[in-house]
Protein backbone atom coordinates (compact mmCIF):
# COMPACT_ATOMS: atom_id res chain seq x y z
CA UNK A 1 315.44 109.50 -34.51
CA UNK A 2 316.54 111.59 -37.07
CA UNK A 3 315.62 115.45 -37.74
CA UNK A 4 316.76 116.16 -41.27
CA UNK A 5 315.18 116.85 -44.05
CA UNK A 6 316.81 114.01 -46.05
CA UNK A 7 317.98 111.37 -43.60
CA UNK A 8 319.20 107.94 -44.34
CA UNK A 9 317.37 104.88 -43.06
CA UNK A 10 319.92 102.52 -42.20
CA UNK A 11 320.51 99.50 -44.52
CA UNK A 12 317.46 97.00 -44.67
CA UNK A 13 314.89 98.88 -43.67
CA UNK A 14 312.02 100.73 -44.92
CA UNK A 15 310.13 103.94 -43.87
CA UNK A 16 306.34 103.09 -42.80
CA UNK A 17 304.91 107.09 -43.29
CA UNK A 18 302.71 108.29 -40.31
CA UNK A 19 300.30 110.57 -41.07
CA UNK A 20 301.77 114.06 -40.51
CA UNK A 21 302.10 115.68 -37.53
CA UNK A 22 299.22 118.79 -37.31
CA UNK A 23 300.02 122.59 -38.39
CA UNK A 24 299.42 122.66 -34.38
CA UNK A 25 300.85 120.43 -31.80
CA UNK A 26 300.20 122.13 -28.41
CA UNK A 27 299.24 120.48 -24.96
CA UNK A 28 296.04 120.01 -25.86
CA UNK A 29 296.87 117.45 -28.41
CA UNK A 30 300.20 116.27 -27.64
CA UNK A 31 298.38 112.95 -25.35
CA UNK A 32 296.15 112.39 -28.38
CA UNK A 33 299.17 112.25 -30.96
CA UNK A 34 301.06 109.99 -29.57
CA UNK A 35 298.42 107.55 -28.75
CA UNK A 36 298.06 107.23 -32.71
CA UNK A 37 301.45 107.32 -33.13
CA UNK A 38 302.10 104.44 -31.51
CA UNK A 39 298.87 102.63 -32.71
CA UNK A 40 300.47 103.23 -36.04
CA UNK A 41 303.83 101.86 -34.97
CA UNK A 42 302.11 98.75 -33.50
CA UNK A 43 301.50 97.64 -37.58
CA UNK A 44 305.16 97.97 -38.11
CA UNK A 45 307.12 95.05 -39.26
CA UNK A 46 309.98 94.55 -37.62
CA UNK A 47 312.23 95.91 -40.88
CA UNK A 48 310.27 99.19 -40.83
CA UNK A 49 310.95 102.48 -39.68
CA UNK A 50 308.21 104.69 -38.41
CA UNK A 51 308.71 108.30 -40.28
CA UNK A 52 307.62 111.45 -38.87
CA UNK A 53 306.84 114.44 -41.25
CA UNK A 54 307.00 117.35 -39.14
CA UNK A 55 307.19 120.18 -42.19
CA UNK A 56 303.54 121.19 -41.26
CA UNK A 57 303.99 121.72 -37.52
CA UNK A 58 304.27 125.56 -37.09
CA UNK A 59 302.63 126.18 -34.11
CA UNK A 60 304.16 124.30 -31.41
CA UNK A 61 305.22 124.21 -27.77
CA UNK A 62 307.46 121.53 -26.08
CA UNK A 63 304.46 119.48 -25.75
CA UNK A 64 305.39 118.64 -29.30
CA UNK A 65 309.44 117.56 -28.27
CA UNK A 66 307.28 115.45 -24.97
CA UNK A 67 305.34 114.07 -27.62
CA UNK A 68 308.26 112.76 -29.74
CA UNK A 69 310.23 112.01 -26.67
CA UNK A 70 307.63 109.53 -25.82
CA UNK A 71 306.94 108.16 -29.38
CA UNK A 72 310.67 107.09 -29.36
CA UNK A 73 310.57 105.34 -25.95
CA UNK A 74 307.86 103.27 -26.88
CA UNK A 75 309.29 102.87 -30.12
CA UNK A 76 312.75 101.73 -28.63
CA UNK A 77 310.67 99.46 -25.87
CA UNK A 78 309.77 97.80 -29.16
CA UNK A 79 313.13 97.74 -30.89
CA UNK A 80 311.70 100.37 -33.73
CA UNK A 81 312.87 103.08 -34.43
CA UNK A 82 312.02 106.69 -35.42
CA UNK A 83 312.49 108.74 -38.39
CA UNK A 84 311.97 112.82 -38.14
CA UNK A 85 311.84 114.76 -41.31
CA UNK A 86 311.20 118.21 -42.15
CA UNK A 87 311.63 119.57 -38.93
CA UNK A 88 312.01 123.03 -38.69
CA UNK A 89 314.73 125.01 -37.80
CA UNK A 90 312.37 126.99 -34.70
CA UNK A 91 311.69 122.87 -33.62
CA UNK A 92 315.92 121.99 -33.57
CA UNK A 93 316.22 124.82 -31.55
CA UNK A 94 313.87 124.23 -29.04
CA UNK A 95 315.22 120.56 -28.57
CA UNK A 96 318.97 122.23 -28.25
CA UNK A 97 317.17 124.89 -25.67
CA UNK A 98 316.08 121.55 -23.70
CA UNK A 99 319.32 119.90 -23.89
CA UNK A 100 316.95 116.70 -25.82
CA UNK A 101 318.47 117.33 -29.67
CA UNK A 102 321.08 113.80 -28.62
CA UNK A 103 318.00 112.04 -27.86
CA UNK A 104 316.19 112.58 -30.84
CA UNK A 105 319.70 111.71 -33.07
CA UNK A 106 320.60 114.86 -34.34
């Protein structure tokens, strides 16, 4: 998973865009988020990369990093993969402050 703004997908494969993640990604709606998230990744083709825009998540708690935390494992139980853009610099930080930013490929 990549958290830049402008990452690379690696060679042969394209980006399949997930609707964004919410302004707000508390508790509350962390469970529900990932269960479309990984319906979505389910219609991947096996060249595709499931991409992530997280520039509209301001209001967030680490039920967002669970939530993305769990995307990728089912994504890797697949042998997909995850692409994070626009994340923001308060939602890198948090992932440093929980020792998870190597897991999500920053």
């Amino acid at each position: 998973m990549t958290m830049s703004a402008a990452s690379a997908v690696p060679m042969g494969l394209t980006v399949a865009v997930l609707p964004d993640l919410p302004a707000t990604l508390l508790h509350g709606q962390a469970v529900a988020w990932v269960r479309v998230a990984l319906e979505a990744a389910r219609k991947l083709r096996a060249d595709q990369v499931l991409g992530v825009n997280a520039s509209a998540l301001t209001r967030f708690d680490s039920s967002a990093l669970a939530a993305l935390l769990e995307l990728r494992r089912g994504l890797q139980a697949r042998q997909q993969s995850l692409q994070l853009v626009g994340a923001s610099p308060r939602l890198l930080e948090l992932a440093a402050l929980y020792g998870v930013t190597e897991l999500l490929g920053t």
